[in-house]
Protein backbone atom coordinates (compact mmCIF):
# COMPACT_ATOMS: atom_id res chain seq x y z
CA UNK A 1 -2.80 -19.47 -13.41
CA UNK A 2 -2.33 -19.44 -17.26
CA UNK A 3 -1.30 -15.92 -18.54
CA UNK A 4 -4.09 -13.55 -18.47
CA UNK A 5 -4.42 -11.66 -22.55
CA UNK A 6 -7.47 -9.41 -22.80
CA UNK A 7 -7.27 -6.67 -25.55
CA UNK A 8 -9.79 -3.63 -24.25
CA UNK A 9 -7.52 -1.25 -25.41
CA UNK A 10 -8.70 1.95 -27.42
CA UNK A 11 -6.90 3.08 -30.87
CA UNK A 12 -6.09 7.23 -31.40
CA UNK A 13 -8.95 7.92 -33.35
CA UNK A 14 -11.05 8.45 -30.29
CA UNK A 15 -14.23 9.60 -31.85
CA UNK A 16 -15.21 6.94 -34.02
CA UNK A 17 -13.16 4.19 -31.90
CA UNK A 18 -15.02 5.40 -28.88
CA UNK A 19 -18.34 4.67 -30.35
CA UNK A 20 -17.79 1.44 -31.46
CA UNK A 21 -16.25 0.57 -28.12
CA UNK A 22 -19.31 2.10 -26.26
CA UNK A 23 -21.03 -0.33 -28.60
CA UNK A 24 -19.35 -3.38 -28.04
CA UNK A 25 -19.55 -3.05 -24.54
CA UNK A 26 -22.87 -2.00 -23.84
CA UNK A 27 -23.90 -5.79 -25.43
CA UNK A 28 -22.23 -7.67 -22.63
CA UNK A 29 -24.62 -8.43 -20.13
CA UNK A 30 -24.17 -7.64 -16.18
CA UNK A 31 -23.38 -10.61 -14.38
CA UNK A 32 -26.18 -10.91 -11.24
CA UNK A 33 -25.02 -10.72 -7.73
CA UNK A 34 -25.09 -15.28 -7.68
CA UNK A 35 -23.22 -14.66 -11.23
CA UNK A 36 -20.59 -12.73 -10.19
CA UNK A 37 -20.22 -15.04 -6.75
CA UNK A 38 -19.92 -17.87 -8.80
CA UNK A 39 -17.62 -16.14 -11.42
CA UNK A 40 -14.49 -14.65 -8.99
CA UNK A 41 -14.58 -18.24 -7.05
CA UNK A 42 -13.81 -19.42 -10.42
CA UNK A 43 -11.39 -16.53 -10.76
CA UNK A 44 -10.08 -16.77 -8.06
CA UNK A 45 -9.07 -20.43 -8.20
CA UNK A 46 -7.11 -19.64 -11.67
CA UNK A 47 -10.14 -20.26 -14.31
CA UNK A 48 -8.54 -17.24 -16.90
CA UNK A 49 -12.29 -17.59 -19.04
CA UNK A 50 -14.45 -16.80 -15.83
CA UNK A 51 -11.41 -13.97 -14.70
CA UNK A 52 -11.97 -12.80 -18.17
CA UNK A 53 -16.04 -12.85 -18.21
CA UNK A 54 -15.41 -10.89 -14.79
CA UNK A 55 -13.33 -7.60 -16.57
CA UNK A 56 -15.56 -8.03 -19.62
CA UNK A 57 -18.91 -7.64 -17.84
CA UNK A 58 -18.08 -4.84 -15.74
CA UNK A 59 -16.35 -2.59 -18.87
CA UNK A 60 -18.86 0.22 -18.55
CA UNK A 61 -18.45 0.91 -15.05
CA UNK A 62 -14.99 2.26 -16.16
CA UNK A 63 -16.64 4.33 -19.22
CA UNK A 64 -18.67 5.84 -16.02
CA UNK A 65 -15.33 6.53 -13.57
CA UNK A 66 -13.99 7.79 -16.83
CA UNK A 67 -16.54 10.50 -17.62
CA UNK A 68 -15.76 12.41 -14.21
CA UNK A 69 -12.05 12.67 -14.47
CA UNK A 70 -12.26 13.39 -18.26
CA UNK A 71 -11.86 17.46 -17.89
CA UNK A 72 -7.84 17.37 -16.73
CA UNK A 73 -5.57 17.07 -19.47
CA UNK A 74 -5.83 13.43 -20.68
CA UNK A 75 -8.67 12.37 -23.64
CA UNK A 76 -11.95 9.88 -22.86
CA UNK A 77 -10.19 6.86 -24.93
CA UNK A 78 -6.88 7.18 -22.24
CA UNK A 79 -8.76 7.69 -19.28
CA UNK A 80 -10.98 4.22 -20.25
CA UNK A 81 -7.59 2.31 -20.82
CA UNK A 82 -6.28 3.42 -17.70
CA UNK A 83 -9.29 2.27 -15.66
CA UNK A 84 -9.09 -0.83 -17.51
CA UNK A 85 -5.86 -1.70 -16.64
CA UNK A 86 -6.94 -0.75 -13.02
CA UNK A 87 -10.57 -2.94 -13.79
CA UNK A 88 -8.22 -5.93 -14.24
CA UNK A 89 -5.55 -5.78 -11.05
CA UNK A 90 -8.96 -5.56 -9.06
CA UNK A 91 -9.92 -8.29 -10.85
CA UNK A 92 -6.68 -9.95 -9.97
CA UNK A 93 -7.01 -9.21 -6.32
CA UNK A 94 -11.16 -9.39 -5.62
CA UNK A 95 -12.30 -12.27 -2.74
CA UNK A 96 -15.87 -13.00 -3.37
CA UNK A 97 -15.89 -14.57 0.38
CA UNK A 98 -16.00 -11.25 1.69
CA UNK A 99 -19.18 -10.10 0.94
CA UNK A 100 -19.59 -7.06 -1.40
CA UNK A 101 -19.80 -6.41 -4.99
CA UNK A 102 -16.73 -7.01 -7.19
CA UNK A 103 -17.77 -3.23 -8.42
CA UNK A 104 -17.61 -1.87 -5.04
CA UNK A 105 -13.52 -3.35 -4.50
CA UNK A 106 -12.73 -2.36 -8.81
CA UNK A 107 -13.18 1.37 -8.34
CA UNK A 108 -10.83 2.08 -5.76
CA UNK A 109 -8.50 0.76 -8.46
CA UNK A 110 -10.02 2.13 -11.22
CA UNK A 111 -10.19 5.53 -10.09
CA UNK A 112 -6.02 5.52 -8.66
CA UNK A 113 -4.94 4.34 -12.92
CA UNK A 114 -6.86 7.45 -13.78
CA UNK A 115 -5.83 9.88 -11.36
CA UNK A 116 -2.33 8.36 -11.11
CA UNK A 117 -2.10 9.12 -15.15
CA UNK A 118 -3.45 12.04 -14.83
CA UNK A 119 -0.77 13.39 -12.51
CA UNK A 120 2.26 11.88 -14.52
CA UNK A 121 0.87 12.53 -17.84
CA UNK A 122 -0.32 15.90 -17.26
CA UNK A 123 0.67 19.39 -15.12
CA UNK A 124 -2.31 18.69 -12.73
CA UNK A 125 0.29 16.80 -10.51
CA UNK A 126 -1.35 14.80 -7.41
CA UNK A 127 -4.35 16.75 -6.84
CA UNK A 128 -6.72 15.14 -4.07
CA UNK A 129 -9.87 13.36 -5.31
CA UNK A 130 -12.21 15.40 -3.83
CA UNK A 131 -9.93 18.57 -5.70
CA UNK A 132 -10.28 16.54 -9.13
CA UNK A 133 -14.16 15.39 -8.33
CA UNK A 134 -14.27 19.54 -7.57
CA UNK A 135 -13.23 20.61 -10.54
CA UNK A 136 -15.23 18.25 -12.95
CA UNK A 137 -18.34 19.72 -11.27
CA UNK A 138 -17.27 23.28 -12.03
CA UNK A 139 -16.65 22.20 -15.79
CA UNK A 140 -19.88 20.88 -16.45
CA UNK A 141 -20.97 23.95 -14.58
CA UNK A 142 -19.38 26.08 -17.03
CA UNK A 143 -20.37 24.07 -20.08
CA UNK A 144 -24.25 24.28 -19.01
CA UNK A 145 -24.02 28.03 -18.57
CA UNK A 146 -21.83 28.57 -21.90
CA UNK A 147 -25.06 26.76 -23.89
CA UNK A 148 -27.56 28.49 -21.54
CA UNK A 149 -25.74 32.33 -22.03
CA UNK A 150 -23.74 32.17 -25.11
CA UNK A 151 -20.99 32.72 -23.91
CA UNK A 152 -18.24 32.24 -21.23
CA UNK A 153 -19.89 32.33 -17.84
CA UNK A 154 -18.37 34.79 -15.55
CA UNK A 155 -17.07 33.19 -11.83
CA UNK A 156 -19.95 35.19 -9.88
CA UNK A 157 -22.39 33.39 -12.73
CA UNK A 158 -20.25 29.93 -11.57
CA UNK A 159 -20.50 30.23 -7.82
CA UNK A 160 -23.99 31.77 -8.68
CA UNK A 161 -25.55 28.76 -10.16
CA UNK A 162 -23.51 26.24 -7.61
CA UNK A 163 -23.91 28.04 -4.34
CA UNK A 164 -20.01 28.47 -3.80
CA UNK A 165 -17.90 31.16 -2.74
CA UNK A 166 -16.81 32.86 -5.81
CA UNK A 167 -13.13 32.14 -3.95
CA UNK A 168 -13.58 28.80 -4.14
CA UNK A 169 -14.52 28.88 -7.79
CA UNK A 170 -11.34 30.57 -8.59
CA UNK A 171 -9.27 28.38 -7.03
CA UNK A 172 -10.47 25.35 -8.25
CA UNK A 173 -10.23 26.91 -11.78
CA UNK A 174 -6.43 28.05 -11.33
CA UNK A 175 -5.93 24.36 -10.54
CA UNK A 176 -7.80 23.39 -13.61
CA UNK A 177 -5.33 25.17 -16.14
CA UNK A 178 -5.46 22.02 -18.35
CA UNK A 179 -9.17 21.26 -18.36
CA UNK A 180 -10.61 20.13 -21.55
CA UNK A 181 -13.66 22.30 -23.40
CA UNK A 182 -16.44 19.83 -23.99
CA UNK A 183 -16.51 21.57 -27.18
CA UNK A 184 -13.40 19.84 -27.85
CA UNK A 185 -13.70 18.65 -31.62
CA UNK A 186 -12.88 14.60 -31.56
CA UNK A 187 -13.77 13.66 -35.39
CA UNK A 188 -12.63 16.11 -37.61
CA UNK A 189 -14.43 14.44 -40.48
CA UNK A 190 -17.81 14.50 -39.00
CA UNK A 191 -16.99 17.55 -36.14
CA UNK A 192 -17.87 15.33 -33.06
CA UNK A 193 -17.69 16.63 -29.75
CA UNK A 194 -17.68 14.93 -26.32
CA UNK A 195 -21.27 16.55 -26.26
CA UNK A 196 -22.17 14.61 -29.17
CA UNK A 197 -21.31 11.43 -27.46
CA UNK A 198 -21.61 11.85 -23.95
CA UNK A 199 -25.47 12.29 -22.92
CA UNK A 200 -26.03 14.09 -19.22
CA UNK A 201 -28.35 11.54 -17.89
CA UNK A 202 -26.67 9.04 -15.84
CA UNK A 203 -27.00 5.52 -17.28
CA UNK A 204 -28.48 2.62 -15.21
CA UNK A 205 -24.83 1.29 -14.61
CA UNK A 206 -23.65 4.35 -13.04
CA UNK A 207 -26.46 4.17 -10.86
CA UNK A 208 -25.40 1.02 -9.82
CA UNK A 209 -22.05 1.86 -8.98
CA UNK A 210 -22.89 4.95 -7.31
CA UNK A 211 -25.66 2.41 -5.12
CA UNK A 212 -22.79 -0.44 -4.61
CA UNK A 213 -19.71 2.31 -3.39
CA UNK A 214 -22.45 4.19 -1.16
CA UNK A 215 -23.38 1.15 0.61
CA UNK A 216 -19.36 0.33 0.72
CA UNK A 217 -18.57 3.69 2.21
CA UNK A 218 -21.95 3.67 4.66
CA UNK A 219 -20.06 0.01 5.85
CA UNK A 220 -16.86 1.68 6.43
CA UNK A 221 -18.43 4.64 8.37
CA UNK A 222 -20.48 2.39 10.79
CA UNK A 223 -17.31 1.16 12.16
CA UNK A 224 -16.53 4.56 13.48
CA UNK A 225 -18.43 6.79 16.89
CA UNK A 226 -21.46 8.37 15.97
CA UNK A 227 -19.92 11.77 16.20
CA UNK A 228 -16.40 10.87 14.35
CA UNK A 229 -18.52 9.52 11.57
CA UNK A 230 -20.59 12.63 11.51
CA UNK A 231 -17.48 14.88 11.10
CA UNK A 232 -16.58 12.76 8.50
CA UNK A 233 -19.15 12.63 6.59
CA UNK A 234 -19.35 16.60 6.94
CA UNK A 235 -15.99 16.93 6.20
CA UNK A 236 -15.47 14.45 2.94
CA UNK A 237 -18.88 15.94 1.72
CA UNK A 238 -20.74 12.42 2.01
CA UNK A 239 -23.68 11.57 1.38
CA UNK A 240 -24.76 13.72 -1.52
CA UNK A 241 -23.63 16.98 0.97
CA UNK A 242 -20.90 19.47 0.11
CA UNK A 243 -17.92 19.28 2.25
CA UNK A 244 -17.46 21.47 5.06
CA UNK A 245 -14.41 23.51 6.68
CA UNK A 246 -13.51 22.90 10.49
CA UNK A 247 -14.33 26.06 11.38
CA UNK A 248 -17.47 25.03 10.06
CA UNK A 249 -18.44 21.20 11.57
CA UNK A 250 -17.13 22.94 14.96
CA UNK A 251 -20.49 24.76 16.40
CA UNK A 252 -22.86 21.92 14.36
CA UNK A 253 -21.27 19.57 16.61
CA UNK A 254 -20.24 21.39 19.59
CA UNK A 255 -16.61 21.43 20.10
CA UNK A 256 -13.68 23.55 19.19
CA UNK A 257 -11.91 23.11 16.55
CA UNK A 258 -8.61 21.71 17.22
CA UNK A 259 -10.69 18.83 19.20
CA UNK A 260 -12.45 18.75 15.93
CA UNK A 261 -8.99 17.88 14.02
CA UNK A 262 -8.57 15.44 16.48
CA UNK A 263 -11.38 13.46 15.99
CA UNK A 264 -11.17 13.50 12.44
CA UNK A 265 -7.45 12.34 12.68
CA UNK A 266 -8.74 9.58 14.94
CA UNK A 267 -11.57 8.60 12.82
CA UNK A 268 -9.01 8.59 9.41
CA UNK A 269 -6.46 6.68 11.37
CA UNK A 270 -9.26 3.93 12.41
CA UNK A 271 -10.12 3.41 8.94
CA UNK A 272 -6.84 3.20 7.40
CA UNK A 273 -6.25 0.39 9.60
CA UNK A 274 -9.61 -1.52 8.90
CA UNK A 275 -8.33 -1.36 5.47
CA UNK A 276 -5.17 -2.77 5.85
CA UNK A 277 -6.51 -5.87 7.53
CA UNK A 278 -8.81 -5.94 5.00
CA UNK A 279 -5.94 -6.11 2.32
CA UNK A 280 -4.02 -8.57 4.42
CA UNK A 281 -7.26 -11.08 4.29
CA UNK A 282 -7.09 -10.63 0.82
């Protein structure tokens, strides 16, 4: 394979650069599921134009991975470059023959660039990605309730509006020392904020994603008993639920919980091997 040179890099001036790039991106079309077969075989057999059209047409899924990690220390524009450089080992490594979405494979790897430059570029050092996922919740939280009071929102007014233990709150926001105001100013010519360029709605390619790593993850699970995949899923807070302590999952499904642990160790243990010989067939 000829050497691979893509530029989807983002300059320092991150307000105006990040609108042109949203710009430029948003005009490649999505490559359909037959598409995107066609393209990785291509890809995958060393053609660097179709590996190319591959990272090209899936650029704003990593604009959309990049907009939840984008409260912990590190700006939008370096977030997006990270997850591009982890858009294009996924590209590197994808295997159409396997039978999901290349989008569903990319943001494994597009989510460890972020998080892994978010730990050595930052002081939020190796926090889990449900911690980090935590967090960005809390921080929209906050921003909503700044606009909606007027000023800073009080942890009871937090845990309030999400239905968490004000605890909880405050330890999530102790490990959020570093979090970013969307307030942040990001033109100082024309005063941009994130707020200014970042809508709340979530676009139809985030959709998508969500839709392709849900059915990913709902694959995964089915590999597992039906009551190691339910303490799973309570525990990792799938399926659009919040997660939930042993102590907790341990009357909902009957046992104590130490056999609780167990199973969960089991099920983790499973999985991590059904992804290894998933890597080795790749």
């Amino acid at each position: 394979m000829r050497q691979l040179k893509i530029n989807i890099t983002i300059t320092k001036k991150d307000g105006e650069s990040l609108e042109v790039y949203f710009g430029d991106i948003g005009k490649i079309s999505l490559l359909s599921l037959e598409q995107e077969s066609l393209v990785a075989k291509k890809a995958r057999e060393g053609d660097v134009e179709a590996m190319t059209l591959m990272i090209l047409s899936n650029l704003r899924f990593v604009v959309s991975v990049a907009k939840k990690y984008q409260h912990h220390g590190l700006p939008l524009a370096d977030l997006i470059n990270e997850g591009n450089l982890g858009l294009i080992k996924a590209a590197k490594q994808f295997n159409e023959t396997l039978g999901f979405r290349f989008i569903s494979f990319a943001v494994w790897w597009i989510r460890q660039y972020m998080i892994h430059a978010i730990g050595s570029q930052t002081r939020t050092i190796r926090l889990p990605i449900n911690k980090i996922n935590s967090i960005a919740r809390i921080n929209r939280q906050m921003a909503i309730l700044e606009q909606k009071l007027e000023r800073d929102p009080s942890i009871a007014e937090i845990a309030e509006a999400m239905e968490w233990p004000e605890a909880k709150i405050a330890d999530y926001l102790d490990m959020a020392r570093l979090s970013v105001s969307l307030d942040s100013i990001i033109n100082e010519e024309i005063g941009n904020t994130l707020l200014d360029i970042l809508h709340d709605g979530e676009s139809p390619d985030h959709n998508l994603m969500k839709i392709a790593r849900k059915e990913e993850v709902k694959r995964m699970l089915n590999i597992l008993r039906p009551r190691e995949r339910k303490i799973i899923i309570l525990f990792y807070g799938l399926e659009d639920k919040e997660p939930v302590l042993l102590d907790d999952i341990a009357p909902i499904v009957g046992l104590s919980k130490e056999r609780v642990r167990q199973l969960r160790d089991k099920a983790i243990k499973e999985l991590r091997r059904r992804k290894k010989d998933l890597k080795r067939r790749m």
